[in-house]
C-alpha atoms as a PDB file:
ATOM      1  CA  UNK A   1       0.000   0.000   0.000  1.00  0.00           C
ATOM      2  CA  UNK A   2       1.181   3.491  -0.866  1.00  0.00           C
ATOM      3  CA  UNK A   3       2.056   5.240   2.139  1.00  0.00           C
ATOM      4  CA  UNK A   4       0.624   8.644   2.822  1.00  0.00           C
ATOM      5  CA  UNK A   5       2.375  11.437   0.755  1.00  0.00           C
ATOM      6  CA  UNK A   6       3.151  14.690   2.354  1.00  0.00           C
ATOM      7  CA  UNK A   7       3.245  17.408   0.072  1.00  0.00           C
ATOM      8  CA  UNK A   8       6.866  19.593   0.868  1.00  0.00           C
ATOM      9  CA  UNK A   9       9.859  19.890  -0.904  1.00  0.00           C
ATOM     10  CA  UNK A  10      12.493  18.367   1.652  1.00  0.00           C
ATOM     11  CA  UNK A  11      15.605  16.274   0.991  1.00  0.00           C
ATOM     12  CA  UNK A  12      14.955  12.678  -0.190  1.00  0.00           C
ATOM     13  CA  UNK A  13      14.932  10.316   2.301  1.00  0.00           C
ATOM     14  CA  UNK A  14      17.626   7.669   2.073  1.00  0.00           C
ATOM     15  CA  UNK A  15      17.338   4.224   1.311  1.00  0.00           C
ATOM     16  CA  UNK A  16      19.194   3.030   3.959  1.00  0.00           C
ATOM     17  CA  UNK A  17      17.217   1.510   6.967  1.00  0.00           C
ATOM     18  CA  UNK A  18      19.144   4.145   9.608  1.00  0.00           C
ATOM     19  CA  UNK A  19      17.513   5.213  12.379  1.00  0.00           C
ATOM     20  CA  UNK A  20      15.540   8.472  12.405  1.00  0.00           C
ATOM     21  CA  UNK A  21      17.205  11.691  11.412  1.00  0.00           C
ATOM     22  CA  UNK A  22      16.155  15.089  11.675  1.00  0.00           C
ATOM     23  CA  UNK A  23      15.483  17.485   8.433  1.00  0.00           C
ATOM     24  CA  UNK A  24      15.775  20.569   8.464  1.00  0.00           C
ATOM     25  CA  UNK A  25      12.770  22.278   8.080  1.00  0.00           C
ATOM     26  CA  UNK A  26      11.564  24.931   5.478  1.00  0.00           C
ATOM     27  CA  UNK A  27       9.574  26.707   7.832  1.00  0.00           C
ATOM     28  CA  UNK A  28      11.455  28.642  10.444  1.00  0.00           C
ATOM     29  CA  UNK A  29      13.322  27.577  12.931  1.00  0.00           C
ATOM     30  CA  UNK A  30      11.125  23.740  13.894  1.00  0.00           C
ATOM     31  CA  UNK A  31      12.548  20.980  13.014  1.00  0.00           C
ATOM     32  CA  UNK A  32      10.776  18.317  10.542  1.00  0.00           C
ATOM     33  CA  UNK A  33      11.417  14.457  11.543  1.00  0.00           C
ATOM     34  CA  UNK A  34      10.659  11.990   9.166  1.00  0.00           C
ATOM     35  CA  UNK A  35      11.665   8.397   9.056  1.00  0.00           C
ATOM     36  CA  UNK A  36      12.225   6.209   6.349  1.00  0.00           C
ATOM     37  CA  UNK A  37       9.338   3.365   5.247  1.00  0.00           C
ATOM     38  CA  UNK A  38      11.368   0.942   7.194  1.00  0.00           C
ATOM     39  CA  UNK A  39      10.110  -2.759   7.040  1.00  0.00           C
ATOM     40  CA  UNK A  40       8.311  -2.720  10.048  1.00  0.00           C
ATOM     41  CA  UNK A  41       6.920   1.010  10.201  1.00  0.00           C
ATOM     42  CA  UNK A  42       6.402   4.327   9.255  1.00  0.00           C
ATOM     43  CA  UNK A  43       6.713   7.907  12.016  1.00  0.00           C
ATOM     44  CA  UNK A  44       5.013  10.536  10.894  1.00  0.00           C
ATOM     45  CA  UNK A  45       6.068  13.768  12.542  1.00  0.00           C
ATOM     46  CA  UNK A  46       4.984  17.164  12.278  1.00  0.00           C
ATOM     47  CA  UNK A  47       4.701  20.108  14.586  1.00  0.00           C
ATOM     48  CA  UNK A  48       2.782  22.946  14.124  1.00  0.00           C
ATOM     49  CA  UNK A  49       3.264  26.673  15.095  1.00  0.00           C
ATOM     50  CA  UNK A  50       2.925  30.243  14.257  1.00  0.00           C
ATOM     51  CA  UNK A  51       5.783  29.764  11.504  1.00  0.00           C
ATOM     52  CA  UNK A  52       4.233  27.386   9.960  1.00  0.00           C
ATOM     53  CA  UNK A  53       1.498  28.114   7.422  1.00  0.00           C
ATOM     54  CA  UNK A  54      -2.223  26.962   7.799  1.00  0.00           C
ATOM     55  CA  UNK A  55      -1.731  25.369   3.937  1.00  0.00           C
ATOM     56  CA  UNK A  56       0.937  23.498   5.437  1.00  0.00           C
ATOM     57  CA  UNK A  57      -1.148  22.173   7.826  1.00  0.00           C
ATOM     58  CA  UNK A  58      -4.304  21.102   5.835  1.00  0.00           C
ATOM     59  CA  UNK A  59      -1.849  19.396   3.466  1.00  0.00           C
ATOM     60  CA  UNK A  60      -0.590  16.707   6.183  1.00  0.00           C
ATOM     61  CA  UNK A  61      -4.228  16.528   7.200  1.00  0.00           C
ATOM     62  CA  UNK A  62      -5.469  15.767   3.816  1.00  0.00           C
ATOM     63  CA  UNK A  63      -2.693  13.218   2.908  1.00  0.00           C
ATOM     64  CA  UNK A  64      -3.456  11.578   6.497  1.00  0.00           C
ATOM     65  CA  UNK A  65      -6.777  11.264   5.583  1.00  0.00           C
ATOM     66  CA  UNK A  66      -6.701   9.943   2.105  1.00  0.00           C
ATOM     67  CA  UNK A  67      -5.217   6.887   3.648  1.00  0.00           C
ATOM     68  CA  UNK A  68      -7.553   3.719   2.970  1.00  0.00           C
ATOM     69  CA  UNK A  69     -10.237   2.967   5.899  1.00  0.00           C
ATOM     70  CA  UNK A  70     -10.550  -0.345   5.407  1.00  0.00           C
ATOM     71  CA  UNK A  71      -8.261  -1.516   8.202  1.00  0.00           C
ATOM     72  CA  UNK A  72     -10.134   0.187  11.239  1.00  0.00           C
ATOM     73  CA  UNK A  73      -8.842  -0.446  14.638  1.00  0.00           C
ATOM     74  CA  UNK A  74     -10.691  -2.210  16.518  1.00  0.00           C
ATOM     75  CA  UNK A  75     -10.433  -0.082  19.813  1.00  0.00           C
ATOM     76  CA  UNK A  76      -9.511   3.585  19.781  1.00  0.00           C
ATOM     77  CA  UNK A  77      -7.198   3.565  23.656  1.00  0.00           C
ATOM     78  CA  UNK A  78      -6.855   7.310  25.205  1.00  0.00           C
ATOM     79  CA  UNK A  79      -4.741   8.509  28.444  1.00  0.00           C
ATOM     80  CA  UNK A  80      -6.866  11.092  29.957  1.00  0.00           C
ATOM     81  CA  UNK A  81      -4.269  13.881  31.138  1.00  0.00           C
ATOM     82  CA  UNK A  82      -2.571  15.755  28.966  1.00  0.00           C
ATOM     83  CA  UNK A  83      -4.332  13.703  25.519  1.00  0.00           C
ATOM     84  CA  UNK A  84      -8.265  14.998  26.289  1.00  0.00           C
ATOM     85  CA  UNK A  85      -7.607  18.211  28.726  1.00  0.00           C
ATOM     86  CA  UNK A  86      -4.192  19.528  29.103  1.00  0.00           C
ATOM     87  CA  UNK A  87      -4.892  19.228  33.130  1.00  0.00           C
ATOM     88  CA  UNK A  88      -1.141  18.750  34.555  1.00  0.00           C
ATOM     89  CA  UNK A  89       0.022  22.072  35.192  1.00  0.00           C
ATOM     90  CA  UNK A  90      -3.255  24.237  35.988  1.00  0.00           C
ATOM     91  CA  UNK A  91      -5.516  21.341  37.044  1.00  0.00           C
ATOM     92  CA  UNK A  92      -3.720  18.286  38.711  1.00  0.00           C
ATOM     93  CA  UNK A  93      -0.588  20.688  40.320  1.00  0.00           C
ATOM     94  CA  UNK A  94      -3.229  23.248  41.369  1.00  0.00           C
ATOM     95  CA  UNK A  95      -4.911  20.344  43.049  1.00  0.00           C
ATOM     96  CA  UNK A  96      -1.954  18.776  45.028  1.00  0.00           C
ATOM     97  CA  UNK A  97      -1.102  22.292  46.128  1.00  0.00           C
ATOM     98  CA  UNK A  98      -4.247  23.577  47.363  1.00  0.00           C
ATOM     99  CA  UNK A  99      -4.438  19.858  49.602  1.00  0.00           C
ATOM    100  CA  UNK A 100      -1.104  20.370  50.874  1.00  0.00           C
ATOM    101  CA  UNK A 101      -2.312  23.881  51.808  1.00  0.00           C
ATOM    102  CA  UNK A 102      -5.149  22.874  53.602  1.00  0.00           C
ATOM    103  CA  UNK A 103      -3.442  20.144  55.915  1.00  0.00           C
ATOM    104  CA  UNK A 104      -0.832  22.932  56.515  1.00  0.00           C
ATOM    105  CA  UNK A 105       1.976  20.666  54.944  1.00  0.00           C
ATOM    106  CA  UNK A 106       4.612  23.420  54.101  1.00  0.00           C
ATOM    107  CA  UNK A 107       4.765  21.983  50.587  1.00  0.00           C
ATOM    108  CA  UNK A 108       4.152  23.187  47.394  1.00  0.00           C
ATOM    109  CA  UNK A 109       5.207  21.970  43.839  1.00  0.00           C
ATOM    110  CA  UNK A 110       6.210  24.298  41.352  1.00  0.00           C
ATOM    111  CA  UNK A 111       6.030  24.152  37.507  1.00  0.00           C
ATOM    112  CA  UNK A 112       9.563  22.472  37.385  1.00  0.00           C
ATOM    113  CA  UNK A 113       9.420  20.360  40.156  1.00  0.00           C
ATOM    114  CA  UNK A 114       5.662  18.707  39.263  1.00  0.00           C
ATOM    115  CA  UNK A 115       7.461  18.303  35.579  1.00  0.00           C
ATOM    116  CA  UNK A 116      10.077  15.814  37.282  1.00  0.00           C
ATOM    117  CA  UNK A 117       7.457  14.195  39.406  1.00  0.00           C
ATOM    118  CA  UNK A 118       5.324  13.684  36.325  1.00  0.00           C
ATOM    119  CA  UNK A 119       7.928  10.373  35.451  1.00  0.00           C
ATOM    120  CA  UNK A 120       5.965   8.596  38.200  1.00  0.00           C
ATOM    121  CA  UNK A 121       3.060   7.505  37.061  1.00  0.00           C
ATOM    122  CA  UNK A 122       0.080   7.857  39.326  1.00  0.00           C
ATOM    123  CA  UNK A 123      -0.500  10.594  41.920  1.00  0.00           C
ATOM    124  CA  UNK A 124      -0.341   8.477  45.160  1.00  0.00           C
ATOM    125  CA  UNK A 125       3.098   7.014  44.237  1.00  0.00           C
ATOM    126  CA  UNK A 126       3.970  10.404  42.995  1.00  0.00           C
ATOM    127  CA  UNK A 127       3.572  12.102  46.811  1.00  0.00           C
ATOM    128  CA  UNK A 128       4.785   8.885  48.403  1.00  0.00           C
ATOM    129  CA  UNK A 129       8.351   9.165  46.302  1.00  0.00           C
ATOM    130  CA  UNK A 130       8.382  12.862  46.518  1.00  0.00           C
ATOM    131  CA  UNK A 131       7.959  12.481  50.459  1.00  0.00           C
ATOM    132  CA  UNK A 132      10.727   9.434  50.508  1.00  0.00           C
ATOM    133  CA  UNK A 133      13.103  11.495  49.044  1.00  0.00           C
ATOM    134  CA  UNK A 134      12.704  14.863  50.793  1.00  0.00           C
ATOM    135  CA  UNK A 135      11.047  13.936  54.176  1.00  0.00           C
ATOM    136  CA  UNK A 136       7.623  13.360  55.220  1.00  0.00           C
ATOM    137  CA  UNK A 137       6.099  15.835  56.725  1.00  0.00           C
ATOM    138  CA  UNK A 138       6.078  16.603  60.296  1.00  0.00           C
ATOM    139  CA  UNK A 139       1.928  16.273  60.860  1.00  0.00           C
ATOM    140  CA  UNK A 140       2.339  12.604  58.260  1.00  0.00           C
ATOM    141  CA  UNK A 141       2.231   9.427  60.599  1.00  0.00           C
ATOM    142  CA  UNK A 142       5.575   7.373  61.464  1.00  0.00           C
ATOM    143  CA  UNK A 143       4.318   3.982  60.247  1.00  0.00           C
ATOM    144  CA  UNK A 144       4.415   2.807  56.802  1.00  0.00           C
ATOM    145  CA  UNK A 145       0.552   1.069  56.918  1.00  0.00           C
ATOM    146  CA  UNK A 146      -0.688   4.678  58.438  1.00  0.00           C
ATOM    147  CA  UNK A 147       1.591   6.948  55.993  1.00  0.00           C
ATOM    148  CA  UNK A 148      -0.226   4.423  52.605  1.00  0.00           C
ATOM    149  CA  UNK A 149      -3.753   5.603  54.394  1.00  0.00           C
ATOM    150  CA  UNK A 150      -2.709   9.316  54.979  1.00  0.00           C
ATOM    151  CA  UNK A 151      -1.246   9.271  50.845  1.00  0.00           C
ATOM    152  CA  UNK A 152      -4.740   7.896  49.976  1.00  0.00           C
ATOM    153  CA  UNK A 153      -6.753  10.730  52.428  1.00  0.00           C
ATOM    154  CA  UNK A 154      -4.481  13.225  50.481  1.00  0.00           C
ATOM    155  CA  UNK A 155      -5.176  11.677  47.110  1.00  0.00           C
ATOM    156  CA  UNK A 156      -9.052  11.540  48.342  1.00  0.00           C
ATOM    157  CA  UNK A 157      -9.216  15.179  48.888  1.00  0.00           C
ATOM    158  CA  UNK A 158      -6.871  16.334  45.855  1.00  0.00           C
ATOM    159  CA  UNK A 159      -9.411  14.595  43.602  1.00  0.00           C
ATOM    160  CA  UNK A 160     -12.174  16.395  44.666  1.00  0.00           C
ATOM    161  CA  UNK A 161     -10.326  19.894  44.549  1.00  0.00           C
ATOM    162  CA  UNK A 162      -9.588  18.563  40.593  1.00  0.00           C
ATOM    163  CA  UNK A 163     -13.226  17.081  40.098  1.00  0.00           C
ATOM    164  CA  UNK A 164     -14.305  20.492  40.924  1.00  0.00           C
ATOM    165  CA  UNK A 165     -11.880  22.223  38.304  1.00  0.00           C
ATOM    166  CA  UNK A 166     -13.566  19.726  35.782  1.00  0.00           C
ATOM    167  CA  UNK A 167     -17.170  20.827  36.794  1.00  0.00           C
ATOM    168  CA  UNK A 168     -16.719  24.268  36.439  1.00  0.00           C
ATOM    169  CA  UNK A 169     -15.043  23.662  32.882  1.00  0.00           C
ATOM    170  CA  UNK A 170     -11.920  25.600  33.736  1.00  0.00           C
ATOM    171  CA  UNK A 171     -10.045  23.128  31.449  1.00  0.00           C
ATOM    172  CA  UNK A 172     -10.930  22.717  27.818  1.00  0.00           C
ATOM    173  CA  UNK A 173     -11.082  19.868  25.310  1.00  0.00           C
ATOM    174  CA  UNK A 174      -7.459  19.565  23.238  1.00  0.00           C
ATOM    175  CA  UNK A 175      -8.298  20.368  19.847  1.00  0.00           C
ATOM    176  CA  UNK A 176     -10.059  17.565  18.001  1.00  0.00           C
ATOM    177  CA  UNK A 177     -10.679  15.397  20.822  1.00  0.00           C
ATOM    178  CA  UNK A 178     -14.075  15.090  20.153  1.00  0.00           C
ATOM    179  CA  UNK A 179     -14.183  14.909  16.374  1.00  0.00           C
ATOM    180  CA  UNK A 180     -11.853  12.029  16.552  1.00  0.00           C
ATOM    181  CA  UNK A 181     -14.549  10.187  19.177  1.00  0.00           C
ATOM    182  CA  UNK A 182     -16.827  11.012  16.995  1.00  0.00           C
ATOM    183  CA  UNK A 183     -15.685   9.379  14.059  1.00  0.00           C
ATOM    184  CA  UNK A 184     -14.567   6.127  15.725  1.00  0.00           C
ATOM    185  CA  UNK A 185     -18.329   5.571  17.666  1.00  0.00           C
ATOM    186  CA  UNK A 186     -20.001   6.164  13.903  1.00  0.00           C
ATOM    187  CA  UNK A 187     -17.520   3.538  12.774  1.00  0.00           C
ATOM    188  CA  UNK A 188     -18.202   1.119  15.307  1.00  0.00           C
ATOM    189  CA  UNK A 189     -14.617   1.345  16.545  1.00  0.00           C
ATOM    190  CA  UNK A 190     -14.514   0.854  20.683  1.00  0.00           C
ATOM    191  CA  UNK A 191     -13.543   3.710  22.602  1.00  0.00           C
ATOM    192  CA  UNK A 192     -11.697   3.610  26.019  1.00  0.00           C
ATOM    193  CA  UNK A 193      -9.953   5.856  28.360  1.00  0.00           C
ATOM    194  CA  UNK A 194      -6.756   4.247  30.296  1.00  0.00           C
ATOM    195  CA  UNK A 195      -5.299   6.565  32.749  1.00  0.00           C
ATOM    196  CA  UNK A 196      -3.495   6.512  35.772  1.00  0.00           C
ATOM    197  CA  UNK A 197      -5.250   9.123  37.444  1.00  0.00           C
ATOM    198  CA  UNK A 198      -8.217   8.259  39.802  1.00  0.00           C
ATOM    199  CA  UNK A 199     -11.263   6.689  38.677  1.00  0.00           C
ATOM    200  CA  UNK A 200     -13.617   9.400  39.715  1.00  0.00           C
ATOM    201  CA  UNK A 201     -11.449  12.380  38.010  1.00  0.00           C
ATOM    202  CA  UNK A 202     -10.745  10.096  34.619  1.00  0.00           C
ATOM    203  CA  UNK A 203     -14.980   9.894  34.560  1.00  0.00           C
ATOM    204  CA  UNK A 204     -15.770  13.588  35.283  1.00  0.00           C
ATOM    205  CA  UNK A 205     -13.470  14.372  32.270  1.00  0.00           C
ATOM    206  CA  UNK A 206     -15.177  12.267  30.484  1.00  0.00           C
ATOM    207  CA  UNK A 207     -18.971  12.602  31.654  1.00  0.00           C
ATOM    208  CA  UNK A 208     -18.458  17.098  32.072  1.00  0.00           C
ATOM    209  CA  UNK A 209     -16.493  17.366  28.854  1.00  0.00           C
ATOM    210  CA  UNK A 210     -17.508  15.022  26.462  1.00  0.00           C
ATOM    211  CA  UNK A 211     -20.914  14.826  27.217  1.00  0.00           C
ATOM    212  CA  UNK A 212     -23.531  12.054  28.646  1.00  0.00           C
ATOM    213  CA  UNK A 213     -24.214  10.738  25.092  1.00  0.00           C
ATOM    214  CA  UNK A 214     -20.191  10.385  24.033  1.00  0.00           C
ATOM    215  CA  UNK A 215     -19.302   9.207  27.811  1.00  0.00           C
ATOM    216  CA  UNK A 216     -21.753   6.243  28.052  1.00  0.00           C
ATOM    217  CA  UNK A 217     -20.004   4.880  24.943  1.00  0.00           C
ATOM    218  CA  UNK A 218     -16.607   4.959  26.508  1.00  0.00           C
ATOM    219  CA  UNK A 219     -14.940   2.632  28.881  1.00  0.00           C
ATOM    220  CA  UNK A 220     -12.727   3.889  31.539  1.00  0.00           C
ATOM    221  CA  UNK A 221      -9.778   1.932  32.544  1.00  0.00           C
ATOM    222  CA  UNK A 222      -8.098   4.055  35.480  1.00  0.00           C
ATOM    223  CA  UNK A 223      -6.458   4.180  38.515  1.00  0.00           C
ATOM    224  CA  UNK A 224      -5.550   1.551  41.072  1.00  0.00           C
ATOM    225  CA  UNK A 225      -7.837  -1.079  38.491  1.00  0.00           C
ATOM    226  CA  UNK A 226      -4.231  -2.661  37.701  1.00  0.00           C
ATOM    227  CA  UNK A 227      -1.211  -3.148  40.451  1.00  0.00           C
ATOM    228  CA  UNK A 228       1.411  -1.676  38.160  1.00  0.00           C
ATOM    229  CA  UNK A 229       0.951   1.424  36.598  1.00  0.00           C
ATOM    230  CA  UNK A 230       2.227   3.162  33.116  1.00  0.00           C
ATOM    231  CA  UNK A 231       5.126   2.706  31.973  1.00  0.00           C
ATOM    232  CA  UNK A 232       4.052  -1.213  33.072  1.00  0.00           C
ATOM    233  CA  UNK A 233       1.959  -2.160  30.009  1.00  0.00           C
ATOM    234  CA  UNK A 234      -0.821  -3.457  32.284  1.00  0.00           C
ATOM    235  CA  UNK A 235      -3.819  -1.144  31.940  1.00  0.00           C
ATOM    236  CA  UNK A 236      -3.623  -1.560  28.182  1.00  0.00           C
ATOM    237  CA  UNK A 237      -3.240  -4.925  28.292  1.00  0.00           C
ATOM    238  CA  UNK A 238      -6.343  -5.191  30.820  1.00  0.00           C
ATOM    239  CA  UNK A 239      -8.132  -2.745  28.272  1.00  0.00           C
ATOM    240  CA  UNK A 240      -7.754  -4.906  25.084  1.00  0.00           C
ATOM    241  CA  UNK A 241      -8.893  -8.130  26.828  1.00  0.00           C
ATOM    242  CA  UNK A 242     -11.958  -6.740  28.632  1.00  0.00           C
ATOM    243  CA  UNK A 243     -12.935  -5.120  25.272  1.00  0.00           C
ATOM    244  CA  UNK A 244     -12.142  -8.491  23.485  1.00  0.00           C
ATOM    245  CA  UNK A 245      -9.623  -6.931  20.686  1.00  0.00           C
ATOM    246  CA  UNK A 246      -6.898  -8.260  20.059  1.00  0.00           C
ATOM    247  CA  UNK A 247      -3.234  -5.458  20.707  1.00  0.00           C
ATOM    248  CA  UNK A 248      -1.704  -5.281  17.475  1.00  0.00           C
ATOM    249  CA  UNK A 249      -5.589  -4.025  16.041  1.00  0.00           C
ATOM    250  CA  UNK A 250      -5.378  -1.258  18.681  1.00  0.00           C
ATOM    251  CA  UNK A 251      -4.357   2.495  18.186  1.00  0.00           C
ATOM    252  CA  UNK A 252      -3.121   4.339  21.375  1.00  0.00           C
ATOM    253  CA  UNK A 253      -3.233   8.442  21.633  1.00  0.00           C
ATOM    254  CA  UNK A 254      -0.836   9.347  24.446  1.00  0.00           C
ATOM    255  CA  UNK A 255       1.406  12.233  25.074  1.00  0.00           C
ATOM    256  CA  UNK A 256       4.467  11.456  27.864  1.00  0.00           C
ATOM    257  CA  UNK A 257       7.254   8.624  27.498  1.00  0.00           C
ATOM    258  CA  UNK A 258       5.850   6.643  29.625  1.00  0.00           C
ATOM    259  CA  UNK A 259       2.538   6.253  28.380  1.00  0.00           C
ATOM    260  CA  UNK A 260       4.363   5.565  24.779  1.00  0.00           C
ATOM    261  CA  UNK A 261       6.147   3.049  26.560  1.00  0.00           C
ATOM    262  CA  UNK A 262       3.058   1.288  28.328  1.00  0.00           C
ATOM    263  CA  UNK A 263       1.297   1.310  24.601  1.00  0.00           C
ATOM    264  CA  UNK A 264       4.351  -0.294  23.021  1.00  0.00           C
ATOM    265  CA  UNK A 265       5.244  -2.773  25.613  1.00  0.00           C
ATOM    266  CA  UNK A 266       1.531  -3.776  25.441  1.00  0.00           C
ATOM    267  CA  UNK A 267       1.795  -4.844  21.546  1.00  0.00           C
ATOM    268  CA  UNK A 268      -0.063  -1.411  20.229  1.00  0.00           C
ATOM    269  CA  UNK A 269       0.292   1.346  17.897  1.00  0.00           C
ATOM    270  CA  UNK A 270       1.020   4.416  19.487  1.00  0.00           C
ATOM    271  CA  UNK A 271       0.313   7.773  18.333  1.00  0.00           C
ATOM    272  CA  UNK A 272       1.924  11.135  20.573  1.00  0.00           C
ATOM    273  CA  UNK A 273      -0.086  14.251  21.127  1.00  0.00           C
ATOM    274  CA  UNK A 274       2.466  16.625  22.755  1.00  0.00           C
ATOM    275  CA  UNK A 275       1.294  17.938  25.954  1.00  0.00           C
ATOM    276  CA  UNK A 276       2.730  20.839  27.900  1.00  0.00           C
ATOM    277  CA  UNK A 277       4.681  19.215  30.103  1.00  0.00           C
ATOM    278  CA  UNK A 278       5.986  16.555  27.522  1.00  0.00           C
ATOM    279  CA  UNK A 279       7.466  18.353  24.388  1.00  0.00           C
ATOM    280  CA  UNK A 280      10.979  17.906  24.727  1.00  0.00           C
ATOM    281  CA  UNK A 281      10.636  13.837  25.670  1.00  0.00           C
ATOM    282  CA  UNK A 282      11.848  11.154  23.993  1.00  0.00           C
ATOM    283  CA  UNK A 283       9.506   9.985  21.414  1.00  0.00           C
ATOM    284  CA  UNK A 284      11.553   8.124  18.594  1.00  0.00           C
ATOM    285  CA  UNK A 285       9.628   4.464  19.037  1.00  0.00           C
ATOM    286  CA  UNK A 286       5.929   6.713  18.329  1.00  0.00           C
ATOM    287  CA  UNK A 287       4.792   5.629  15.388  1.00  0.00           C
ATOM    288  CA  UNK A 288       3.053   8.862  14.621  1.00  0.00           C
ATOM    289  CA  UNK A 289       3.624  12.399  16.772  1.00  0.00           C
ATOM    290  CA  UNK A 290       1.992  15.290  16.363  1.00  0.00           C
ATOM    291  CA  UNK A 291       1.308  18.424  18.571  1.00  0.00           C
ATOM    292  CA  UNK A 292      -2.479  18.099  18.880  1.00  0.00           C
ATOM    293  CA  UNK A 293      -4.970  15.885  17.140  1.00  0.00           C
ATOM    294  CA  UNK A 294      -6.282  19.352  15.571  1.00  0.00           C
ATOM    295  CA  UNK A 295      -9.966  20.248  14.387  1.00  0.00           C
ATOM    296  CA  UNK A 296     -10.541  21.280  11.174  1.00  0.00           C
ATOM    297  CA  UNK A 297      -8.908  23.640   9.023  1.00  0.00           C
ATOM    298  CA  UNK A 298      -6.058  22.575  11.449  1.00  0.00           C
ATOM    299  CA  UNK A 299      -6.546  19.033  11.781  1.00  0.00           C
ATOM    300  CA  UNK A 300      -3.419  17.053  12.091  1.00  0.00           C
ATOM    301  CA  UNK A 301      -4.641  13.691  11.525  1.00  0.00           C
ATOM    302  CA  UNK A 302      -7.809  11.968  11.879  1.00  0.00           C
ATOM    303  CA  UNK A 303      -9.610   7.999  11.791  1.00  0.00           C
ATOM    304  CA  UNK A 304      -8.603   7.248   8.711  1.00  0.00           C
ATOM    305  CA  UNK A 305      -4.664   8.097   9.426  1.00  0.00           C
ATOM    306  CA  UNK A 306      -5.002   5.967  12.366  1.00  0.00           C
ATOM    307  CA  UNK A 307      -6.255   2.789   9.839  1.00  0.00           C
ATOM    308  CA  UNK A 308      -3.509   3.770   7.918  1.00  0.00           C
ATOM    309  CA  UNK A 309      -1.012   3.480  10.682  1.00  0.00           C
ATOM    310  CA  UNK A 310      -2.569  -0.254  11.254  1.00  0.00           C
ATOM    311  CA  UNK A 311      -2.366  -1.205   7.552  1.00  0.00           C
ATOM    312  CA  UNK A 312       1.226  -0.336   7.250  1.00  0.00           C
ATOM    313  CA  UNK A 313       1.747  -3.046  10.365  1.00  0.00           C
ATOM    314  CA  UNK A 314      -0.450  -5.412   8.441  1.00  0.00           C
ATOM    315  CA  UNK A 315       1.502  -5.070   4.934  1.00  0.00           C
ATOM    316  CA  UNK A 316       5.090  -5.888   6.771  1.00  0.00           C
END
C-alpha cells in the first residue's frame, strides 16, 4: 500500500534503513522528523506553530486522511491527562497544592518540580516518592501502613479539589478530541480511556467534557484497576482483553514517554499528542507524533490516518 504522501519539498529520504534523522525544516526555525518506510513502520512527525502556514497544515491533514479505511482499529485507547484536557500544570498541580495547603503541609510543587514528578506515574506514588526522598512531613504518621492511608486521604481530597476544576469547565477539550470520538463511535470502533489518574477524576473528564451521550459509549480503565501502573503495560493490556480486541488491532493516543512506553510494551500502535509538560521527551519508538490531534482547518490527523497506521503493520 502506498504510504501517505506529504506534500513539501524536503531532501529525499535515504534508502538506507538508519535510524531516524532530523530534516531541516523549510519553515522557520522547527525541526521536521521523518523516518524512512522501514520494514516494520512508518513515524510521521509534524509540529505545528505560528511559523508554519495553515496550507501546510491542511496538506498533512489531507494526505493523512486519504489513507484507505478499510483496516479500522478495533479499539480507539486514550490517556486522559494531557491527551483529552491539558490538566497537569493548571488542574492536577493546582490540586496537590491547594491539599497540601489545607493540611498545613509546608509543601508546594512548582512548575519544574511537578514536571520531574510527572515520570511517576500515578499521583499516590507520585507524593509517596516525593515524600521518601525529601522527608515526610512533620503532621504525616511514622508507620508505613498509616503513611499508605494518609497518601490515599491526600489523594481523596486532591481529587475532589480537581473534580471540581472539571465541573466548572476551567479546562478545555485539546483540539479535536471530540471529532476524533466522533468518528470512531459512527464507525463502530470501541472507545476507552486508560489513565493513571483516579477513577472518579478520569470519569468527570469524560462525563463534564464530552458529554452524557459520548461518555456512556466509553470505557474507563483508570487508577488503582491494575497493580502496576504506566510505563508497566498493564492497563492496556487489561483494556484490550476486557474489550475483546486483540493489541496489534489497537491504536493508542498518548502524550508522555511513559505512556508511549506502556502502549508499546503492550503490543499497540502508538500515536503522541504533545502535551505541555511533555514536548521535549523522547519519542523516537511513536509511530506517529503530532502536537495536537487538531480540528478542522487545522486538523493534524484523523480515523482514517489511524487505519492507515494499522495497515502499514499489516503489509510488513
Amino acid at each position: 500500500m502506498a504510504s501517505a504522501a506529504i506534500s513539501l519539498s524536503l531532501p529525499p529520504i535515504p534508502s538506507s534503513s538508519s535510524s531516524v534523522k532530523p530534516k531541516d525544516s523549510p519553515f522557520g526555525h522547527r525541526r521536521l522528523f521523518i523516518a524512512k518506510n522501514s520494514p516494520s513502520r512508518s513515524l510521521y512527525s509534524f509540529s505545528a506553530t505560528k511559523q508554519i502556514s495553515t496550507s501546510f497544515r491542511i496538506k498533512c491533514s489531507s494526505a493523512a486522511s486519504s489513507s484507505s479505511s478499510s483496516t479500522l482499529p478495533s479499539a480507539l485507547l486514550f490517556d486522559c491527562d494531557g491527551v483529552l484536557v491539558d490538566t497537569e500544570k493548571d488542574g492536577h498541580r493546582v490540586s496537590f497544592n491547594d491539599t497540601f495547603d489545607e493540611k498545613e503541609l509546608g509543601v508546594t510543587w512548582d512548575v519544574e518540580l511537578y514536571g520531574e514528578l510527572l515520570k511517576i506515574g500515578g499521583g499516590k506514588e507520585r507524593m509517596t516518592a516525593y515524600f521518601n526522598k525529601t522527608g515526610w512531613p512533620d503532621k504525616a504518621p511514622k508507620s508505613e501502613e498509616e503513611r499508605k492511608e494518609f497518601i490515599a486521604s491526600l489523594h481523596k481530597r486532591k481529587t475532589e479539589l480537581f473534580m471540581a476544576l472539571i465541573e466548572n469547565r476551567l479546562l478545555p477539550l485539546r483540539p479535536g478530541v471530540a471529532k476524533l470520538i466522533d468518528q470512531a463511535l459512527e464507525k463502530g470502533v470501541k472507545v476507552a480511556v486508560c489513565s493513571t489518574s483516579n477513577e472518579k477524576a478520569v470519569s468527570a473528564v469524560v462525563s463534564c467534557l464530552l458529554g452524557p451521550e459520548r461518555a456512556e459509549k466509553i470505557q474507563i480503565f483508570a487508577g488503582d484497576v491494575v497493580p502496576r501502573k504506566k510505563p508497566d503495560p498493564a492497563i492496556y493490556t487489561l483494556a484490550a482483553n476486557t474489550l475483546g480486541v486483540e493489541p496489534s488491532s489497537c491504536v493508542v493516543v498518548e502524550d508522555s514517554a511513559i505512556g508511549l512506553a506502556a502502549a508499546k510494551a503492550a503490543g499497540m500502535t502508538c500515536i503522541v499528542t504533545k502535551s505541555g509538560y511533555t514536548a521535549d521527551e523522547d519519542f523516537l519508538n511513536a509511530d506517529a507524533v503530532f502536537d495536537c490531534i487538531g480540528d478542522p482547518p487545522e486538523e493534524r490527523f484523523d480515523l482514517a490516518f489511524c487505519a492507515s497506521l494499522l495497515e502499514k503493520q499489516y503489509v510488513s
